[in-house]
Protein backbone atom coordinates (compact mmCIF):
# COMPACT_ATOMS: atom_id res chain seq x y z
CA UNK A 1 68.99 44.59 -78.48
CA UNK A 2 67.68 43.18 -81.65
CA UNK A 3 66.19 46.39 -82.70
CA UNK A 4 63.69 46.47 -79.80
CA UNK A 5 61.67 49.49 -78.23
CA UNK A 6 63.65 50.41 -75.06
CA UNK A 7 62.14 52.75 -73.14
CA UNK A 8 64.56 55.16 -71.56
CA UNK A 9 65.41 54.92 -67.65
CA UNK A 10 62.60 56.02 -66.01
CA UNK A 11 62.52 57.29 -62.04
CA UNK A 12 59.71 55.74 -60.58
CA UNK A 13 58.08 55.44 -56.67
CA UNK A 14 55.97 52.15 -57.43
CA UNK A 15 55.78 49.68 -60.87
CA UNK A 16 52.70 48.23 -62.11
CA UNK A 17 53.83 45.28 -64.36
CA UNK A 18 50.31 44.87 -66.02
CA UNK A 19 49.86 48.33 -66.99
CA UNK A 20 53.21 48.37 -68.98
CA UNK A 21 52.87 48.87 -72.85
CA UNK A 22 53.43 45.26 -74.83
CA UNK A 23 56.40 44.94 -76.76
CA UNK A 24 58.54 47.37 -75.32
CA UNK A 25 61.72 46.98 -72.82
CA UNK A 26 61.34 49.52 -69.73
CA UNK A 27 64.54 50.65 -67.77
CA UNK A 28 63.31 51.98 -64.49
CA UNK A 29 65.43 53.23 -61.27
CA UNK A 30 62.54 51.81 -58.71
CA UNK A 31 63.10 53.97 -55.25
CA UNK A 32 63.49 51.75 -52.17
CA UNK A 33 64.70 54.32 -49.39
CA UNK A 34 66.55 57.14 -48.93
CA UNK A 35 69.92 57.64 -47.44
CA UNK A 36 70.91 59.97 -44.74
CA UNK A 37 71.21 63.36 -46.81
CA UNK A 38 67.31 62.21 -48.10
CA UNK A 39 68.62 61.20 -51.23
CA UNK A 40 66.74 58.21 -52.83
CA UNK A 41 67.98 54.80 -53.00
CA UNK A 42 66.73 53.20 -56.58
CA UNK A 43 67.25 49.72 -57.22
CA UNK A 44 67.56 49.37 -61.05
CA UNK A 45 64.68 47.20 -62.27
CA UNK A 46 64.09 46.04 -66.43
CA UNK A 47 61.07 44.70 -67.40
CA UNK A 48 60.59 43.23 -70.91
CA UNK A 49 56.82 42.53 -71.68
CA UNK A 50 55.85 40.55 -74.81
CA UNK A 51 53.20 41.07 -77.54
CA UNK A 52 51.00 38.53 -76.05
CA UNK A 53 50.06 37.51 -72.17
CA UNK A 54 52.10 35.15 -70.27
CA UNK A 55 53.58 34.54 -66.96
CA UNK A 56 55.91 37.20 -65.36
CA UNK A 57 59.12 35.47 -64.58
CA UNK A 58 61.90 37.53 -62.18
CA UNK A 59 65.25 37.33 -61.80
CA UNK A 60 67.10 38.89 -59.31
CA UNK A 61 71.01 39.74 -58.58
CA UNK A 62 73.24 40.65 -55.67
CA UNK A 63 71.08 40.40 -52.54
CA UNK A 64 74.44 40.67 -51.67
CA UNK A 65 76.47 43.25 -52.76
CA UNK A 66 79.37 41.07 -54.10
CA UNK A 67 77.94 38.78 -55.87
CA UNK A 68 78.15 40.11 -59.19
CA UNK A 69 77.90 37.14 -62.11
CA UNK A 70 74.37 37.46 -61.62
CA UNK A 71 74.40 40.86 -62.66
CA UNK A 72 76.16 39.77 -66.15
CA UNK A 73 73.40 36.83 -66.50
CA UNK A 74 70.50 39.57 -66.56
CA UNK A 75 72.18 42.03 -68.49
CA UNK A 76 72.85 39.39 -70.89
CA UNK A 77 69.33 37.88 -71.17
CA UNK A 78 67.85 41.53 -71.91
CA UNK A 79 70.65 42.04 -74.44
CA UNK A 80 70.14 38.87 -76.46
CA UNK A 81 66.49 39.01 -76.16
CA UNK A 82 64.02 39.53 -79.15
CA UNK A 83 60.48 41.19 -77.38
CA UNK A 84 58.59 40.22 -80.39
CA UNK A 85 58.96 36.49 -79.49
CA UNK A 86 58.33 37.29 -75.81
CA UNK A 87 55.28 35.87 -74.22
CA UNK A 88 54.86 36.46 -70.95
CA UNK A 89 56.62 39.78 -69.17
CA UNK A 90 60.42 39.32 -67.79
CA UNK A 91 61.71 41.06 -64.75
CA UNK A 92 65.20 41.92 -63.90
CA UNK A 93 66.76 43.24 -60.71
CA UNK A 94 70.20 43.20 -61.48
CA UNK A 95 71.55 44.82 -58.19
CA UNK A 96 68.75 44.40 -55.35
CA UNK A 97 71.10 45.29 -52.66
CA UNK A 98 71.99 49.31 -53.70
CA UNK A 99 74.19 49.99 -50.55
CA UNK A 100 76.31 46.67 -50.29
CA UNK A 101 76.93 46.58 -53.85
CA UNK A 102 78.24 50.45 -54.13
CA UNK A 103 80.75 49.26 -50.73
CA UNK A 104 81.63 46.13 -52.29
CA UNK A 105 80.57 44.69 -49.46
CA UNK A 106 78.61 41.28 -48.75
CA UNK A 107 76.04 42.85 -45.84
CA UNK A 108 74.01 45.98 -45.94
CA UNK A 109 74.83 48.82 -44.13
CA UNK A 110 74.11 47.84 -40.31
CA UNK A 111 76.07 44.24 -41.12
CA UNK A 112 72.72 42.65 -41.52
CA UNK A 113 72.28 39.46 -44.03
CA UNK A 114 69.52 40.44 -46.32
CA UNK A 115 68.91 37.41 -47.10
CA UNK A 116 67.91 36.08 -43.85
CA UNK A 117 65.43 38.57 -42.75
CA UNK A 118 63.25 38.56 -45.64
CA UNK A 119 60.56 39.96 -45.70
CA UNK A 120 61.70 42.47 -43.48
CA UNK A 121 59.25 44.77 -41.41
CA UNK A 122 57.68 48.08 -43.38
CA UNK A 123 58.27 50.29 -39.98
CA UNK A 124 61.63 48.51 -38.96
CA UNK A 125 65.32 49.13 -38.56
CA UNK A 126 67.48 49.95 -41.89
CA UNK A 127 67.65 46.76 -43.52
CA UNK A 128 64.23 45.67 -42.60
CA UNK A 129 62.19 48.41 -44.25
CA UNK A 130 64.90 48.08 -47.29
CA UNK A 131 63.30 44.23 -47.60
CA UNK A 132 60.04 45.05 -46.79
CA UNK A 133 60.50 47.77 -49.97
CA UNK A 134 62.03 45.69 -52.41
CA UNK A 135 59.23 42.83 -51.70
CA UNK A 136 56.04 44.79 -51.30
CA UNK A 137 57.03 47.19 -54.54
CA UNK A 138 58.26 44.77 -56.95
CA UNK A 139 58.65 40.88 -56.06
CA UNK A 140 55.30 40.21 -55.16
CA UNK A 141 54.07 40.71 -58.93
CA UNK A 142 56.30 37.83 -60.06
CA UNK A 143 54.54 34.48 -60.99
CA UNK A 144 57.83 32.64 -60.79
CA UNK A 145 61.46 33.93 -59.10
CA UNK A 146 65.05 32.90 -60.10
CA UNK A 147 67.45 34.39 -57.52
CA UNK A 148 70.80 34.55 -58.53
CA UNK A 149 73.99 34.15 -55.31
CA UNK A 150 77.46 33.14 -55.52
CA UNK A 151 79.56 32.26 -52.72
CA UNK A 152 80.91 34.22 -50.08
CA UNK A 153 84.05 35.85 -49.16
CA UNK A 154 87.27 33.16 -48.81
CA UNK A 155 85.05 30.70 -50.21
CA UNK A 156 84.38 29.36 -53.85
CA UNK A 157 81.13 27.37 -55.16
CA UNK A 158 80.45 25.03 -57.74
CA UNK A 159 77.30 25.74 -59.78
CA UNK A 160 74.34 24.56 -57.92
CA UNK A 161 70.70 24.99 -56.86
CA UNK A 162 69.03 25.25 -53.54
CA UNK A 163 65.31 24.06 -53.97
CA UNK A 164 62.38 22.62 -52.61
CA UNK A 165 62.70 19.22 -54.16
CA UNK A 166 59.41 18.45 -53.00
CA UNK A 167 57.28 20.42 -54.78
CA UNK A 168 56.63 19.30 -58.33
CA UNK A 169 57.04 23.03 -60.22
CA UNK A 170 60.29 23.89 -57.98
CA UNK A 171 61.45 20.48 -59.04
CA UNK A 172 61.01 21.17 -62.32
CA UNK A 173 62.48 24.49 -62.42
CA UNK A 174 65.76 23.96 -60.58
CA UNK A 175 66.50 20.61 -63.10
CA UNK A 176 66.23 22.68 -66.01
CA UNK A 177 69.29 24.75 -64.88
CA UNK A 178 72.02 21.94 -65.51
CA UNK A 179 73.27 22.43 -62.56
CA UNK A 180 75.92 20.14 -61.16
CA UNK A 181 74.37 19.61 -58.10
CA UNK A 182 70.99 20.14 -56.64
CA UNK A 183 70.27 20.51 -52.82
CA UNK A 184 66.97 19.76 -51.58
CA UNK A 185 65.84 23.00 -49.15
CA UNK A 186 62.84 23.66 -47.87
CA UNK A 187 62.53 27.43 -48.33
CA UNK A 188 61.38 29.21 -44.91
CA UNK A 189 64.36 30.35 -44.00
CA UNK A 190 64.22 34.29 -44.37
CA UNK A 191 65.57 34.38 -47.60
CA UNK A 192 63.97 35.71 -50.54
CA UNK A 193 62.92 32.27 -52.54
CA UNK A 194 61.30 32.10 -48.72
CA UNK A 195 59.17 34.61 -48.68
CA UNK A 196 58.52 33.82 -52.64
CA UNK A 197 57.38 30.53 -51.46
CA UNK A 198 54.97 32.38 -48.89
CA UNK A 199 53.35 34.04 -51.50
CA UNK A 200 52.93 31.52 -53.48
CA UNK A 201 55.75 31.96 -56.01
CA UNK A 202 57.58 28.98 -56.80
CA UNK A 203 61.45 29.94 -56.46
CA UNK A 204 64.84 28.48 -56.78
CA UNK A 205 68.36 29.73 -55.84
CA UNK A 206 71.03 29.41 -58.19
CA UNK A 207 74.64 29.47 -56.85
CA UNK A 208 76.38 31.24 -59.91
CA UNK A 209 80.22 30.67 -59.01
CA UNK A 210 82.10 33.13 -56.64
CA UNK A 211 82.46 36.46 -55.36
CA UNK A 212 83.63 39.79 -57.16
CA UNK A 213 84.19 38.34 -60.40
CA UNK A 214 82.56 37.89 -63.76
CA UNK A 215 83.33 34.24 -64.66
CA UNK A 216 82.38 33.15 -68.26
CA UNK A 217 82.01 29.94 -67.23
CA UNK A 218 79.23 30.31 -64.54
CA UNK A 219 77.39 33.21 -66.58
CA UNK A 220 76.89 31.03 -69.84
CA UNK A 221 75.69 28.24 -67.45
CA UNK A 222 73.26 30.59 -65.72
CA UNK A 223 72.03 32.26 -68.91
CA UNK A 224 71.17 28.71 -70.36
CA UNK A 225 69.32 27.49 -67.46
CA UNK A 226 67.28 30.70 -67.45
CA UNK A 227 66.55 29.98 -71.70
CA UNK A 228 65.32 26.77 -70.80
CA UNK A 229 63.25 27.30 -67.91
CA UNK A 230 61.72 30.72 -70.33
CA UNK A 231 61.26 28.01 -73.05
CA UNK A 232 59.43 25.45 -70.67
CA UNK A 233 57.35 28.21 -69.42
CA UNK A 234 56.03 29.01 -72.99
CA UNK A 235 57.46 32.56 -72.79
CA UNK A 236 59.90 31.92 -75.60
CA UNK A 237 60.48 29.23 -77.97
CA UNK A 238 63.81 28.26 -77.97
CA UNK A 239 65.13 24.53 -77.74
CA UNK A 240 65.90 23.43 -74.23
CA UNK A 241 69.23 22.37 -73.82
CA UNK A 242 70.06 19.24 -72.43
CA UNK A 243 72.40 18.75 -69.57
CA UNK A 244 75.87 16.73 -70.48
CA UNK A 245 76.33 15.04 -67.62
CA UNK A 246 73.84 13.96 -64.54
CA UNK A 247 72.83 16.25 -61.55
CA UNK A 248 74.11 15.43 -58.38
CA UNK A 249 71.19 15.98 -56.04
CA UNK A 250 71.24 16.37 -52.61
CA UNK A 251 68.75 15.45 -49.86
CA UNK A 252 70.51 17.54 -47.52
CA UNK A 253 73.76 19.45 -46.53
CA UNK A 254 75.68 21.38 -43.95
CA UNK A 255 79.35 22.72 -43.80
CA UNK A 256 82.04 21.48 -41.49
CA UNK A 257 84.26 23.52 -39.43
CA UNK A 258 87.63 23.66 -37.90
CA UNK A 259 87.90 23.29 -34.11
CA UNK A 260 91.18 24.98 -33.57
CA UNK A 261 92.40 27.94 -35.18
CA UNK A 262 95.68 28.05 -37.76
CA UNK A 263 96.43 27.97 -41.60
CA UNK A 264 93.76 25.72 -43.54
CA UNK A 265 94.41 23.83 -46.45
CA UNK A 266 91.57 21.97 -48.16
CA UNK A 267 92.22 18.65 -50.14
CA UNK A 268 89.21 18.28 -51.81
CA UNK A 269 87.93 19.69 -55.24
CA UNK A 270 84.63 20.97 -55.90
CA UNK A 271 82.13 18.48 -57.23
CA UNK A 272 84.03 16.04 -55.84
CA UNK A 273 82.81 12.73 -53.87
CA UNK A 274 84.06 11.69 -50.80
CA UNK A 275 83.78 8.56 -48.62
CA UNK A 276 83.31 8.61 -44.87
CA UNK A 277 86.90 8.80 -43.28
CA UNK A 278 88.56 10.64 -46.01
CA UNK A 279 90.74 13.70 -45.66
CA UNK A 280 89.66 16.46 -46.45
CA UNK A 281 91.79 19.44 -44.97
CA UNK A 282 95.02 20.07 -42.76
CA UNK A 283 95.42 22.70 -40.30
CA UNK A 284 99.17 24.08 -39.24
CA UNK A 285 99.82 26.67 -36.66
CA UNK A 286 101.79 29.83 -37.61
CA UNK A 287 105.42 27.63 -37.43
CA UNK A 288 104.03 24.96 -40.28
CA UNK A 289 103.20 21.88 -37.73
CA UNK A 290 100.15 19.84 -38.22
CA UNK A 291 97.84 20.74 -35.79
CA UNK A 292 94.49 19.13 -37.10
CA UNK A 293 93.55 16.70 -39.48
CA UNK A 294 89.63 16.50 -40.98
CA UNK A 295 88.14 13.34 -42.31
CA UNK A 296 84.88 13.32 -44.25
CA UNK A 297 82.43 12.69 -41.21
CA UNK A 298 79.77 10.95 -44.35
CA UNK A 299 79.85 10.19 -47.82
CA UNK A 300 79.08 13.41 -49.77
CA UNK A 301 80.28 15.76 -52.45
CA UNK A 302 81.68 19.22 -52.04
CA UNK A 303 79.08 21.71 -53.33
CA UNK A 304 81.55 25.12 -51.89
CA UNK A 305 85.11 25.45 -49.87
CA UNK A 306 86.84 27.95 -48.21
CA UNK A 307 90.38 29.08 -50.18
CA UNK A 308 91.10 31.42 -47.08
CA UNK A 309 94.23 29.67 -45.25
CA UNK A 310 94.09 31.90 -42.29
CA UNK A 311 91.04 30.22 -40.02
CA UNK A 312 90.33 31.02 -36.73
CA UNK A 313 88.36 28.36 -34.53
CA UNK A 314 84.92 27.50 -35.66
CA UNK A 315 86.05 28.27 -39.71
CA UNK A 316 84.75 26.55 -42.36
CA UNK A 317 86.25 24.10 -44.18
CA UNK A 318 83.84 23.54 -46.63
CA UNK A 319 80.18 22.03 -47.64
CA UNK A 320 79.17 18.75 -48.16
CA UNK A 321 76.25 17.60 -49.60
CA UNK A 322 74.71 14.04 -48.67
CA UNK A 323 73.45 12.71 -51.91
CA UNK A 324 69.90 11.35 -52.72
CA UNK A 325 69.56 7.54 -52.54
């Protein structure tokens, strides 16, 4: 860790960023909850604070369970990082969701989508006062938020950013990730770059590739868009890579679905644009006839797809996003 001070793992009820010693990188196991023998659940949390004040950027991983190059990305950053160029304090939470992520599983414990309840309710049901935890103990002290996703279950993603195009800083923030493609979302939505946004954090989700994998690919491309968003934030000075080719952005998008049920096969590639009218998936039934064809309702390009032949009625096929004029 380029011969830094790392401070062992520490067990700890609440963090106070500010009153961490400079130059030093803190493991902690923060406790959220406890599970049903009154054991605590800690959510591991790394904070790197430079020798001189700064802004405290986070970065968070697996809000759902299985979405693990994330994880890689942060361990990564803390790895390769020198403390004694650090200015500023960095924040990682490379596993937010404890209970999904030991299950392998996508949803918490009571099938709820943590990331559309945020910020959860401090006297609510399980995954509600897990939320309200993980916001009110650690994400509120962030001065900027990076929330790292892939795609779901059955479904791959190409590597791109949900943000609120409209506001200048977000803007700014989800460009410097070289993403391929960049879909304008305003952020109260229950998610956690939501309730950033509510208090006042500016926030961007990064879609980091797919599901229970570590892809090379997609963790390189996440670790440079962090280094450059660090750089342009004056916490470390490192050159600011340039992206190769141009960002796709989006002024909105939505996912298409099957009407019938059968075996799916999707035509299109990610990153790819479509014109209104094209194909872009087949269904069969279980005896190989065509059953359905699916034509690109608008121009667009495909940000995620399902790889999952076996759809029932109401699937998805996968997501289009209508680009910018």
């Amino acid at each position: 860790m380029k011969n830094n001070r790392v401070r062992t793992s520490q067990y700890v009820e609440k963090i106070d960023i500010t009153a961490i010693p400079k130059e030093t990188i803190t493991r902690y196991w923060l406790k959220i909850a406890e599970d049903g023998l009154g054991n605590p659940i800690n959510i591991p949390v790394i904070v790197a604070k430079g020798a001189k004040q700064g802004k405290a950027v986070g970065i968070t991983a697996a809000v759902h369970g299985n979405e693990l190059n994330g994880i890689s990305v942060i361990q990564k950053l803390f790895w390769e990082l020198n403390i004694k160029q650090l200015k500023g304090t960095i924040v990682g939470i490379p596993v937010v969701n404890i209970p999904s992520y030991i299950r392998n599983q996508r949803r918490f414990i009571d099938d709820v989508d943590l990331n559309h309840i945020m910020p959860g309710k401090e006297n609510g049901n399980v995954s509600q006062a897990y939320t309200w935890q993980v916001v009110h103990k650690i994400i509120h002290q962030f001065d900027y938020l990076v929330d790292l996703h892939t795609a779901s279950n059955g479904r791959i993603n190409s590597y791109y950013v949900r943000a609120d195009m409209n506001d200048e800083v977000v803007q700014k923030m989800a460009l410097l990730q070289n993403a391929q493609i960049i879909v304008h979302n305003p952020p109260s939505d229950g998610t956690l770059r939501g309730i950033a946004d509510e208090l006042g954090i500016p926030a961007i989700t990064m879609e980091v590739g797919d599901p229970n994998l570590f892809q090379k690919g997609h963790i390189r491309d996440g670790l440079t868009g962090i280094y450059n968003l660090l750089s342009y934030l004056s916490l470390l000075d490192c050159e600011i890579e340039e992206n190769d080719e141009d960002t796709l952005i989006c002024k909105k998008s939505y996912w298409i679905y099957t009407a019938k049920g059968g075996l799916l096969t999707v035509h299109t590639k990610l990153t790819e644009v479509v014109e209104k009218g094209e194909k872009i998936a087949t269904l069969r039934n279980i005896f190989g006839d065509i059953t359905e064809e699916y034509f690109a309702p608008e121009k667009g390009v495909i940000i995620g797809k399902n790889v999952n032949p076996v759809s029932q009625t109401g699937g998805r096929i996968l997501h289009l996003g209508i680009l910018r004029d």
